[in-house]
Every structure is written in structure tokens, then in C-alpha cells.
C-alpha atoms as a PDB file:
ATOM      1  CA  UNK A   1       5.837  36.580 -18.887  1.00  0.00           C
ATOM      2  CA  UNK A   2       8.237  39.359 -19.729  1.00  0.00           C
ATOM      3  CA  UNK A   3      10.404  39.280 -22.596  1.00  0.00           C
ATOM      4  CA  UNK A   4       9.586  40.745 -26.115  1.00  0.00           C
ATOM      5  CA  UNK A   5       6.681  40.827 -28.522  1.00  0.00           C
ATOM      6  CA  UNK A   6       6.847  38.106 -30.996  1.00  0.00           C
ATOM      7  CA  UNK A   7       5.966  40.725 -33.842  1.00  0.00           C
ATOM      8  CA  UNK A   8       8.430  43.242 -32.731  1.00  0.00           C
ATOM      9  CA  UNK A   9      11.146  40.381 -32.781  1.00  0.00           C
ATOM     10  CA  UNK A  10       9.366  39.531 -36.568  1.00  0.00           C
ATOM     11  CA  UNK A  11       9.325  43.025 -37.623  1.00  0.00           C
ATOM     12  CA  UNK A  12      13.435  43.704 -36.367  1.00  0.00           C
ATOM     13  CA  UNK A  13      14.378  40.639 -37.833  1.00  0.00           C
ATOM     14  CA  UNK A  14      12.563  41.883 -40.892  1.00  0.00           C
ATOM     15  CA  UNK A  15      14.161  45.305 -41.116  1.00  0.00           C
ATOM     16  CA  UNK A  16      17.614  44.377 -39.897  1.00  0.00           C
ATOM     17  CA  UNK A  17      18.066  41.433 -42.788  1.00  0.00           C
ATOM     18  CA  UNK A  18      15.755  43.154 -45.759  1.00  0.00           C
ATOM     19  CA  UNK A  19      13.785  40.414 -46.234  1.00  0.00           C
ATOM     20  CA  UNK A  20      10.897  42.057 -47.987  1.00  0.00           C
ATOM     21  CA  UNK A  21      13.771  42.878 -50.853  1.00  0.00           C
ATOM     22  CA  UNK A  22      14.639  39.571 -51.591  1.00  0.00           C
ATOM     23  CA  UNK A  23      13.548  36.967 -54.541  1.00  0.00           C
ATOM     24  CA  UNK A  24      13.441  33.617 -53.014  1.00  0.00           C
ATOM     25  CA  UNK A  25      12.613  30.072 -52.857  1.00  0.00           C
ATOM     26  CA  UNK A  26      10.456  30.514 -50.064  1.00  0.00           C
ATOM     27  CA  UNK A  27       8.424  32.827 -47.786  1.00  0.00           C
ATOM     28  CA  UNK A  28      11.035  34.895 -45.191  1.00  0.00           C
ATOM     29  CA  UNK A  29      10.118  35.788 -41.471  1.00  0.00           C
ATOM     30  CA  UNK A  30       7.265  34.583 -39.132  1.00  0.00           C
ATOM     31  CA  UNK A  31       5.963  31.050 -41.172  1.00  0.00           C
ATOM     32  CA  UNK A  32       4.037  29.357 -38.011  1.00  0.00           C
ATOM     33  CA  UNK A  33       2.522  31.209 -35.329  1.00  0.00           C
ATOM     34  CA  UNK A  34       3.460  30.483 -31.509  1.00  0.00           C
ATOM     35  CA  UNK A  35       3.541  32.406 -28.146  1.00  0.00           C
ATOM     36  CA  UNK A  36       2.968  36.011 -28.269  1.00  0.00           C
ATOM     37  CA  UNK A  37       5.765  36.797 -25.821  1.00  0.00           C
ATOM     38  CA  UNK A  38       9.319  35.171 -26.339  1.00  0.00           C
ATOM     39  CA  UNK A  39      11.886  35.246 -23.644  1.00  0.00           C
ATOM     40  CA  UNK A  40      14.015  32.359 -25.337  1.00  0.00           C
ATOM     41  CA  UNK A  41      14.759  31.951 -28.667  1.00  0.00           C
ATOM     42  CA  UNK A  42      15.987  28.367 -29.741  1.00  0.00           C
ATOM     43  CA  UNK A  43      18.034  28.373 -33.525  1.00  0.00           C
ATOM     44  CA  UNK A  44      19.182  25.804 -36.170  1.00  0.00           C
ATOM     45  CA  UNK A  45      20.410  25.426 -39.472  1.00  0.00           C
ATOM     46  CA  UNK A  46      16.603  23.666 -40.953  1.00  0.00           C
ATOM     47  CA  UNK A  47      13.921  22.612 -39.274  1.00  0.00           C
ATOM     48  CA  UNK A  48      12.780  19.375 -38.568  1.00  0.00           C
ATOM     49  CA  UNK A  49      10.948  17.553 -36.080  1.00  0.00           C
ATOM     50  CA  UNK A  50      13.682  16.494 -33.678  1.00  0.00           C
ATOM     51  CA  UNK A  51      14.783  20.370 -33.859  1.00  0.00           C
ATOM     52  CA  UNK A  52      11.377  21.373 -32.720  1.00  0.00           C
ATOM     53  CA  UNK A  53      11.166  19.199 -29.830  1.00  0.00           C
ATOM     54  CA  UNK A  54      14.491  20.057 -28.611  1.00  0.00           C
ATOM     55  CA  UNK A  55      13.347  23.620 -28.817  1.00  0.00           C
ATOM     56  CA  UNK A  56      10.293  23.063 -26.630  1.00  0.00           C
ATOM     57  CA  UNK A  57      12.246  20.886 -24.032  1.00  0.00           C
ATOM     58  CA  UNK A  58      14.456  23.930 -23.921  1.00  0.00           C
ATOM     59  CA  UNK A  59      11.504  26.499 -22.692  1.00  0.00           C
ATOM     60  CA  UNK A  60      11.529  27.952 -25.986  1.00  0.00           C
ATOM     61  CA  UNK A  61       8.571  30.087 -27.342  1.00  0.00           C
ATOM     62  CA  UNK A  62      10.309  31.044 -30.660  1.00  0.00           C
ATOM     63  CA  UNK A  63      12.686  28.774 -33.401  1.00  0.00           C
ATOM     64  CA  UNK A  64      14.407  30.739 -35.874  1.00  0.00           C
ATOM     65  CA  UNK A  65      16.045  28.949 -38.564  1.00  0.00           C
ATOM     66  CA  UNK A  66      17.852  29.036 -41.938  1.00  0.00           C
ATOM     67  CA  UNK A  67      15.723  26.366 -44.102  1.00  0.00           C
ATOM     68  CA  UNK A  68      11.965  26.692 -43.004  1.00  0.00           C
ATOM     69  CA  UNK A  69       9.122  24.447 -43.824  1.00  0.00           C
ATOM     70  CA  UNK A  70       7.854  25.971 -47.504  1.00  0.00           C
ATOM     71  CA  UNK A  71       9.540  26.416 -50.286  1.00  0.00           C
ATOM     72  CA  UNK A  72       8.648  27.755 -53.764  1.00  0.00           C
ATOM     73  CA  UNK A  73       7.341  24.247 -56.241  1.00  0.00           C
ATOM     74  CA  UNK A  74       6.950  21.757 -53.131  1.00  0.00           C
ATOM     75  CA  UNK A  75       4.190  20.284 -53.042  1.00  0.00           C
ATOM     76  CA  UNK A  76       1.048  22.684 -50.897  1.00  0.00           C
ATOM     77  CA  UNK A  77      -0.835  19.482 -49.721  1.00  0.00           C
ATOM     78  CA  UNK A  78       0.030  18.904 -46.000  1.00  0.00           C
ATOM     79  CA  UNK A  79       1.438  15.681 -45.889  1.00  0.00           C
ATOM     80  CA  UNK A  80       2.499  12.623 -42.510  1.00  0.00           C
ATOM     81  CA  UNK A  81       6.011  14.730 -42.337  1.00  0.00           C
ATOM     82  CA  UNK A  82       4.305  17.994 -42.583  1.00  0.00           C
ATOM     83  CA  UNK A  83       1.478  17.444 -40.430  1.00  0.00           C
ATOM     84  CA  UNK A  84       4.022  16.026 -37.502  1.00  0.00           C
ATOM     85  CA  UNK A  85       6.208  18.951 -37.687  1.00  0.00           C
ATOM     86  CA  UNK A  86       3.248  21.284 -37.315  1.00  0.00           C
ATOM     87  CA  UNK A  87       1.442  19.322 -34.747  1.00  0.00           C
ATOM     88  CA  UNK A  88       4.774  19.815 -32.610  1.00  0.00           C
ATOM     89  CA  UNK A  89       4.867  23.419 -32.828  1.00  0.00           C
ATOM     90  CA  UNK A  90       1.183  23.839 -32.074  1.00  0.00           C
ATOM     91  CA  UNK A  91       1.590  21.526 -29.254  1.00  0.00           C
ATOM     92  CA  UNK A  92       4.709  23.381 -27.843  1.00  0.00           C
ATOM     93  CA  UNK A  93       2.935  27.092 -29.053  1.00  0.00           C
ATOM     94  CA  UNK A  94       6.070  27.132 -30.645  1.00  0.00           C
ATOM     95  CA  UNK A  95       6.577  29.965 -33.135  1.00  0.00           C
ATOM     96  CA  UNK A  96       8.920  29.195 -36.577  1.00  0.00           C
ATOM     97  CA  UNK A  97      10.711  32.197 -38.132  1.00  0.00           C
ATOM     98  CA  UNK A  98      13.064  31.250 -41.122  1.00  0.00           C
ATOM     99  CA  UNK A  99      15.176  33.464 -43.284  1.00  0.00           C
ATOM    100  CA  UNK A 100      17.096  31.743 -46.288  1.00  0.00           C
ATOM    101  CA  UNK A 101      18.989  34.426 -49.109  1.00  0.00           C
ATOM    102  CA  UNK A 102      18.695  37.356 -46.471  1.00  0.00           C
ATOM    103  CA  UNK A 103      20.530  35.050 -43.784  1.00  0.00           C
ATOM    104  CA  UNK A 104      23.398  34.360 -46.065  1.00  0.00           C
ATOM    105  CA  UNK A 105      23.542  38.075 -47.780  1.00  0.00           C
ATOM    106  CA  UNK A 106      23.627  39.878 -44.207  1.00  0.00           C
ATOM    107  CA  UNK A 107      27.094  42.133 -44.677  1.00  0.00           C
ATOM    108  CA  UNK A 108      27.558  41.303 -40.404  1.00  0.00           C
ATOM    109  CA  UNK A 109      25.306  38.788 -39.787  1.00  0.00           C
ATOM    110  CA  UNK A 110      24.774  36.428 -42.895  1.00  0.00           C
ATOM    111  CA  UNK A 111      26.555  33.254 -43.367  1.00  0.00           C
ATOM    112  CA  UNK A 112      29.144  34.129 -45.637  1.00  0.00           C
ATOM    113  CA  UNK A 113      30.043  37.598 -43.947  1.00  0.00           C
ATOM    114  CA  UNK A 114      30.682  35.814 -40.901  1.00  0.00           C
ATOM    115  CA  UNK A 115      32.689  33.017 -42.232  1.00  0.00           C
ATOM    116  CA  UNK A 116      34.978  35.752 -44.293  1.00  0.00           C
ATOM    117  CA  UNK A 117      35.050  36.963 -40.493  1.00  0.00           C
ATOM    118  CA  UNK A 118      36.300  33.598 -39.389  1.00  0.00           C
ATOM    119  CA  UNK A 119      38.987  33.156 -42.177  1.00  0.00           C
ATOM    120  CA  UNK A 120      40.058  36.716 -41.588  1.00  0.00           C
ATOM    121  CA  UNK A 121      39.621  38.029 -45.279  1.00  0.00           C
ATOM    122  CA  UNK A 122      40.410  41.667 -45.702  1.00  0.00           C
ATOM    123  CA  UNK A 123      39.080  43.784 -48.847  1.00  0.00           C
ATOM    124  CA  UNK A 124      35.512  42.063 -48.235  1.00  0.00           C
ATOM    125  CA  UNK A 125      33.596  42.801 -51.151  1.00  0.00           C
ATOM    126  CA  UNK A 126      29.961  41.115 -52.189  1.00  0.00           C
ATOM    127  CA  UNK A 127      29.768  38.477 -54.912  1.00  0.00           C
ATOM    128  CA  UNK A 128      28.023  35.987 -55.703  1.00  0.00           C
ATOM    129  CA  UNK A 129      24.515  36.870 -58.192  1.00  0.00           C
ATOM    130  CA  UNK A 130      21.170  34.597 -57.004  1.00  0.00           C
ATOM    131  CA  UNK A 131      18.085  36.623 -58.392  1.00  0.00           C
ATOM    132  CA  UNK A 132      19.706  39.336 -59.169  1.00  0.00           C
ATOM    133  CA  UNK A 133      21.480  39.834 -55.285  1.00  0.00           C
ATOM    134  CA  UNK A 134      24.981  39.004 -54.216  1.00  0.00           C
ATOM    135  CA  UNK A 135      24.922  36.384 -51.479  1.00  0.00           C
ATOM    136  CA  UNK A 136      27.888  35.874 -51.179  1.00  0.00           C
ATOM    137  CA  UNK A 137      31.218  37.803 -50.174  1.00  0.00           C
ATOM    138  CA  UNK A 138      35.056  37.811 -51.754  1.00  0.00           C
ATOM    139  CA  UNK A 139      38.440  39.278 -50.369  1.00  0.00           C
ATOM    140  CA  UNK A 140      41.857  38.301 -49.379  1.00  0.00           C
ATOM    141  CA  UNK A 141      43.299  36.095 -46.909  1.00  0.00           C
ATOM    142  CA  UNK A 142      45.977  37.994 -44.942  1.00  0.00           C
ATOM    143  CA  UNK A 143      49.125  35.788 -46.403  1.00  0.00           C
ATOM    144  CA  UNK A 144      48.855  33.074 -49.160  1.00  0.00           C
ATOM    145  CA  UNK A 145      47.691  29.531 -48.181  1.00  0.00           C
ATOM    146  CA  UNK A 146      47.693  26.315 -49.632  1.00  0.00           C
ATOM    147  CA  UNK A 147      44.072  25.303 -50.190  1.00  0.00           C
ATOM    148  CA  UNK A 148      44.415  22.013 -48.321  1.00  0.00           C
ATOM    149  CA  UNK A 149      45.703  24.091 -45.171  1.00  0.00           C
ATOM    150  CA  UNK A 150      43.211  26.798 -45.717  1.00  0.00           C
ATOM    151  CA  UNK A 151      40.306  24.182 -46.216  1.00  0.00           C
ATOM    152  CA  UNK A 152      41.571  22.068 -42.454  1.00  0.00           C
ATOM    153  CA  UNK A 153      41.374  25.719 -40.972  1.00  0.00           C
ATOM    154  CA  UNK A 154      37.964  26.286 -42.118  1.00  0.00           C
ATOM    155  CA  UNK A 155      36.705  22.665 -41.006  1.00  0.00           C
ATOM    156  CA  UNK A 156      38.461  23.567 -37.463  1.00  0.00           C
ATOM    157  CA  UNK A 157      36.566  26.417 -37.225  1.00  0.00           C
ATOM    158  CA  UNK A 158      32.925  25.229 -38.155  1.00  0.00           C
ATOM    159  CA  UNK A 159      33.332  21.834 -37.213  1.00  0.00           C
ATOM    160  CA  UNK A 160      33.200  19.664 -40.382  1.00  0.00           C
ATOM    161  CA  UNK A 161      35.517  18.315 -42.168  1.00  0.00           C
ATOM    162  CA  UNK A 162      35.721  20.132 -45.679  1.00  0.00           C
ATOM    163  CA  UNK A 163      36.329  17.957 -49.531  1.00  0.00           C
ATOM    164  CA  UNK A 164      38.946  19.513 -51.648  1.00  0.00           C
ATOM    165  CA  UNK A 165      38.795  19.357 -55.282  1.00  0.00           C
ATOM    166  CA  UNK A 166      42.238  21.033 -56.641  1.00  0.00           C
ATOM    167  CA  UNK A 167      42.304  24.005 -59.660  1.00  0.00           C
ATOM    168  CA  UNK A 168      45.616  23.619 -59.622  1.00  0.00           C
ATOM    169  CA  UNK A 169      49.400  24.081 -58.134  1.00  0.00           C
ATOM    170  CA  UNK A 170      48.623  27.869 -56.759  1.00  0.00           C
ATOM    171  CA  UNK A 171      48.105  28.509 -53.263  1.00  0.00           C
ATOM    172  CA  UNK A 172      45.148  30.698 -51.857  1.00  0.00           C
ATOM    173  CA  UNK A 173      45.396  34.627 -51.991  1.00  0.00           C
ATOM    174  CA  UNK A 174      41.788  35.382 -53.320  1.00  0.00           C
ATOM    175  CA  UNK A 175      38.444  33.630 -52.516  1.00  0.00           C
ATOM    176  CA  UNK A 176      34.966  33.664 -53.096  1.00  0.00           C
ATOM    177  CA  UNK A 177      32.285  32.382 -50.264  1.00  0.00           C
ATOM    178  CA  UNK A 178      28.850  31.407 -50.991  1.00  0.00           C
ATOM    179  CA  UNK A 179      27.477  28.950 -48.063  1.00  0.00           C
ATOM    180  CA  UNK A 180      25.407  26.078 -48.770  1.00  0.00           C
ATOM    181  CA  UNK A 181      24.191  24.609 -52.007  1.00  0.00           C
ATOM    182  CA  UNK A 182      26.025  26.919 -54.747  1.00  0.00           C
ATOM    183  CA  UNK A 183      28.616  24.910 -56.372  1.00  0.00           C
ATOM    184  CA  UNK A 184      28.563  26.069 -60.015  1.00  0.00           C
ATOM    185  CA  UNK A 185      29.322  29.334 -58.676  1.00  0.00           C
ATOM    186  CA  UNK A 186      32.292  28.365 -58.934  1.00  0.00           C
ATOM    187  CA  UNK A 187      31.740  30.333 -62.475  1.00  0.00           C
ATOM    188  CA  UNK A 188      31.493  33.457 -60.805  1.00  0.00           C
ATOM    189  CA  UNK A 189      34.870  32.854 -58.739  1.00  0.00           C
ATOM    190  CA  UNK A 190      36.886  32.364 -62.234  1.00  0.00           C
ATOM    191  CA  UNK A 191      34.985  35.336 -63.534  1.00  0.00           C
ATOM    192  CA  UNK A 192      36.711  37.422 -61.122  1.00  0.00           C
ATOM    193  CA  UNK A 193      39.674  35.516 -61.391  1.00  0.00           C
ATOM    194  CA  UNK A 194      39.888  34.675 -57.534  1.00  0.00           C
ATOM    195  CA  UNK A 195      42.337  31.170 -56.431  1.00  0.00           C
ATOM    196  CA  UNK A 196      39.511  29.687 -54.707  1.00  0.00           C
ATOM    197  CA  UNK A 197      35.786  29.306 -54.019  1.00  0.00           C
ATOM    198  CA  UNK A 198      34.330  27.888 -50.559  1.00  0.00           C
ATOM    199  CA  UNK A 199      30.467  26.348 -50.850  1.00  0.00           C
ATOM    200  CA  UNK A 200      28.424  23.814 -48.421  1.00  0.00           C
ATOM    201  CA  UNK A 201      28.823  21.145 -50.993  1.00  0.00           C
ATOM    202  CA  UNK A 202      29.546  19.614 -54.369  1.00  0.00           C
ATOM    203  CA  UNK A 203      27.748  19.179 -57.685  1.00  0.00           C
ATOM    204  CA  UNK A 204      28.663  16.479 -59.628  1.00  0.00           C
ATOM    205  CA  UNK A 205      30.853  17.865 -61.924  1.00  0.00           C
ATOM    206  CA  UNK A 206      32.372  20.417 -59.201  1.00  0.00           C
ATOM    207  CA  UNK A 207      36.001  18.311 -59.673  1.00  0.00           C
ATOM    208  CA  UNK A 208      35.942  18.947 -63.463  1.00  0.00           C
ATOM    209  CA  UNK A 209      34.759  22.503 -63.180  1.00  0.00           C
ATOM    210  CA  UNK A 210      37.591  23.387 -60.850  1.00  0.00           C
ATOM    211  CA  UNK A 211      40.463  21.850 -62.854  1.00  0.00           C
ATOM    212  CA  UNK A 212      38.862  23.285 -66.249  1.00  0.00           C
ATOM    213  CA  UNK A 213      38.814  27.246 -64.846  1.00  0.00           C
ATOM    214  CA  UNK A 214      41.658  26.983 -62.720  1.00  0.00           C
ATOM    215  CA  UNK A 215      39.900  28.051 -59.264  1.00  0.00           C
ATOM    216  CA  UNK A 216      40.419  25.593 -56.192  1.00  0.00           C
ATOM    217  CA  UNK A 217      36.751  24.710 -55.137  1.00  0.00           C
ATOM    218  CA  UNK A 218      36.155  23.856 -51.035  1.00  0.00           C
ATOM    219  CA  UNK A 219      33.152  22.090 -49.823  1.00  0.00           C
ATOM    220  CA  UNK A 220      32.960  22.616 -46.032  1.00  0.00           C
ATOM    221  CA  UNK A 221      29.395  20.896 -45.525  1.00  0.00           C
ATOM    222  CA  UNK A 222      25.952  22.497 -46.427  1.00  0.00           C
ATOM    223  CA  UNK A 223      24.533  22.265 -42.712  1.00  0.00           C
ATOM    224  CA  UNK A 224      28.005  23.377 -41.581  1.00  0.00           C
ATOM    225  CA  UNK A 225      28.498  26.393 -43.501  1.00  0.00           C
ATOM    226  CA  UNK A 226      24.941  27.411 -42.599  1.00  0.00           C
ATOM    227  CA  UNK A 227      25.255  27.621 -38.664  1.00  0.00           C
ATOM    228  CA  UNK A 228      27.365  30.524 -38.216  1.00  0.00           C
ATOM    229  CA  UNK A 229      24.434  32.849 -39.311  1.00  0.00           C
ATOM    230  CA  UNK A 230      21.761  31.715 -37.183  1.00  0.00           C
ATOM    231  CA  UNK A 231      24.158  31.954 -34.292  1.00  0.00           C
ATOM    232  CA  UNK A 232      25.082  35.360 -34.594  1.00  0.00           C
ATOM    233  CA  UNK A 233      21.459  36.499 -35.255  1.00  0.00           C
ATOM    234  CA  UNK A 234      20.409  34.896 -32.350  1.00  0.00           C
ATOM    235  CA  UNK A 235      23.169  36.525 -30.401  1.00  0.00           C
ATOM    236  CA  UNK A 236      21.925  39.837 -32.278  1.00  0.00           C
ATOM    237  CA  UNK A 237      18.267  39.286 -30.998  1.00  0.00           C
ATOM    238  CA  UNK A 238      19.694  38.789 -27.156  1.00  0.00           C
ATOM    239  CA  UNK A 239      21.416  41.523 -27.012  1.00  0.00           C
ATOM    240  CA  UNK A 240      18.599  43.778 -28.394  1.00  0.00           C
ATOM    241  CA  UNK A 241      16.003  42.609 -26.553  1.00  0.00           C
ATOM    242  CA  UNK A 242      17.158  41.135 -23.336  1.00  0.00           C
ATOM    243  CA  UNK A 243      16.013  37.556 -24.160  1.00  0.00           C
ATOM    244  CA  UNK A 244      18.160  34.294 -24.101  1.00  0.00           C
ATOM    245  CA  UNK A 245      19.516  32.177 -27.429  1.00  0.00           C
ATOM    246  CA  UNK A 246      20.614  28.691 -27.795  1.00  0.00           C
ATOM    247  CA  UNK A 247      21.997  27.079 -31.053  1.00  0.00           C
ATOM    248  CA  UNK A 248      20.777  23.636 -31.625  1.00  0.00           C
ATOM    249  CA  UNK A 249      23.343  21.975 -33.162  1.00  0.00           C
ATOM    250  CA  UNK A 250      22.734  18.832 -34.992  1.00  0.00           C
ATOM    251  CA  UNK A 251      25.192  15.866 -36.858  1.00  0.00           C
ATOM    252  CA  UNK A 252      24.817  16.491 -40.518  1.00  0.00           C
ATOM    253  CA  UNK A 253      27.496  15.409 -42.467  1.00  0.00           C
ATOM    254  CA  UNK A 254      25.795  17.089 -45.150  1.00  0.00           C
END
């Protein structure tokens, strides 16, 4: 088999996202070991068993994803649902690599860098504290928008089909774009007195939070949010080592 070393594809990923810098919920990089060549690498948003059996029906050796299988205050016994999910990879000699905060905080490849990319913000800028790191990423769209057209753009461009919670009459100049499960950073956004904030999805009080600071808050689906990064570090790992990627897209309405 030709292809590339599954510890020099570890160790790029690695280097290229800083993972060894980052305070997480979870352990980054290589979390099950598989096949010790990969010549196709199968991605998704989180893992799950479905996800690793379309992997292996795909020829895959290696599944990279966004949400792995451990996470910081979970439970360490191996339960039914864990034991499943690594029975399948063993089975398949399926490797797992997962990368959460250094996925999103990538300034090319993360989530929110490539989503600014998709809305065409100028003046990118990080933002967004977790642990001390900014996730996230602010600028400037290139003309105003209302936020219900700039949310329907968004959904048309990741698929999904994004809940608007107003902060008031103002259109959209300035944003703020943290992917996934950050609503109250919403905080952040009126700290730096942007129009608008874009997350995965809502907290409870997300509707009274935007109305209260003033800052138009855009939920555009956790799982949604969340692909664009694995995509375009898959596409990143073809083109440096000659190998093949396929995003495994998967209805979430979450």
C-alpha cells in the first residue's frame, strides 16, 4: 500500500493546527489507532458509529473529525455505546484523529476562518477568549446587511437553515463568529461593539441576551457550522500528501 505514514499525517496535523498549545475539553490528534499507511482519509463533524462504518465502506484507513470520542469529566468506564464504536474501528483497522479548539482557531483552516471566508468579511481579526485563546474571528462584511438576509446567505452556504434572534433595527456591518456551542459569547460581540454574532446554536436565554446588549445573535446549526473545517483540512492533507478525502456528511438539524 502506498500512501502516507499514519504518524507523519498525526505529526503534520499536529504542527500545522498547534494542538499541543491548546487547553481543551479533550485529548487532540491520533485518539484510536488504525492502519499504519493511509491512502484515504474519510472526515465528519463527530464521530459516531454510523460515521465509522461509512468510513470503512468507503476504503478508508483514517477518520478525522471535529468531536472525538473523550472528553474532559465523561465518564472513563467503557460503556454498550463506547464499546460499539470501538469495536467498529478495530474491526475496520480504522484509525480516529479528532481536533476540537485547534479546528475552530485555525487562521485558514479552522471553522470560523473559513466561514468569515464564506461571508466574505474583510479586516479579519481573532476574537472570541476559550481558555485563554481566541477561537473565533471578527471583521466586516463588504456592504451592510440586514441580519435576516445575511443569516439566509449563511444557511445557503452551509446548508442549514439558521434561527434569528433580533438586537435590534440595525443592519449588519460588524460580526463576530464563533462555530458551534458558544452562545453567551455573545458578551464578547457587545464588548467590541460589533452588530452581530454568528454561533452553531442557542442558549436559553440567547433571545434576551441579544435584545438586552443590542447585538443581533445567528444560530446557523452546531453540526453545520462545524463542517467547513474538517473539509478544508482534509483537502489540506490531499494535497500534501497525495492521498484522497471524502466529507461524510450527515442530517443534523442540530
Amino acid at each position: 500500500m502506498t500512501g502516507v505514514r499514519l504518524a507523519d499525517l498525526v505529526a503534520w496535523c499536529d504542527e500545522t493546527l498547534a494542538a499541543p498549545s491548546f487547553r481543551d475539553h479533550g485529548p487532540n490528534g491520533l485518539q484510536v489507532v488504525g492502519a499504519e499507511q493511509v491512502e484515504h482519509v474519510c472526515t465528519a463533524v463527530s464521530v459516531s458509529l454510523e460515521v465509522i462504518e461509512r468510513a470503512a465502506a468507503a476504503g478508508a484507513q483514517s477518520l478525522l473529525v471535529h468531536h472525538g470520542l473523550f472528553w474532559d469529566g465523561a465518564d472513563p468506564c467503557i460503556g454498550q455505546l463506547e464499546r460499539r464504536r470501538l469495536a467498529a474501528l478495530f474491526n475496520h483497522d480504522l484509525s480516529l484523529i479528532a481536533y476540537h479548539l485547534p479546528l475552530d482557531a485555525h487562521g485558514s483552516l479552522g471553522n470560523n476562518a473559513r466561514l468569515a471566508a464564506l461571508l466574505e468579511l474583510t479586516s479579519v481579526a481573532p476574537f472570541g477568549l476559550h481558555r485563554g485563546t481566541a477561537i473565533g474571528c471578527l471583521g466586516t462584511l463588504v456592504r451592510p446587511e440586514p441580519v435576516e438576509q445575511l443569516a439566509a446567505r449563511l444557511g445557503s452556504l452551509i446548508g442549514s437553515a439558521p434561527l434569528v434572534l433580533s438586537g435590534g433595527a440595525h443592519p449588519v456591518r460588524t460580526l463576530g463568529i464563533v462555530s458551534g456551542g458558544a452562545a453567551r459569547d455573545i458578551r464578547q460581540a457587545a464588548e467590541a461593539g460589533l452588530d452581530a454574532f454568528i454561533t452553531g446554536e442557542p442558549s436559553e436565554d440567547a433571545a434576551y441576551l441579544a435584545a438586552e446588549l443590542g447585538v443581533h445573535f445567528i444560530a446557523g446549526g452546531h453540526n453545520a457550522t462545524e463542517t467547513v473545517g474538517v473539509i478544508a483540512l482534509g483537502e489540506a492533507i490531499a494535497d500534501r500528501f497525495g492521498v484522497t478525502a471524502e466529507f461524510l456528511p450527515v442530517t443534523n438539524p442540530v
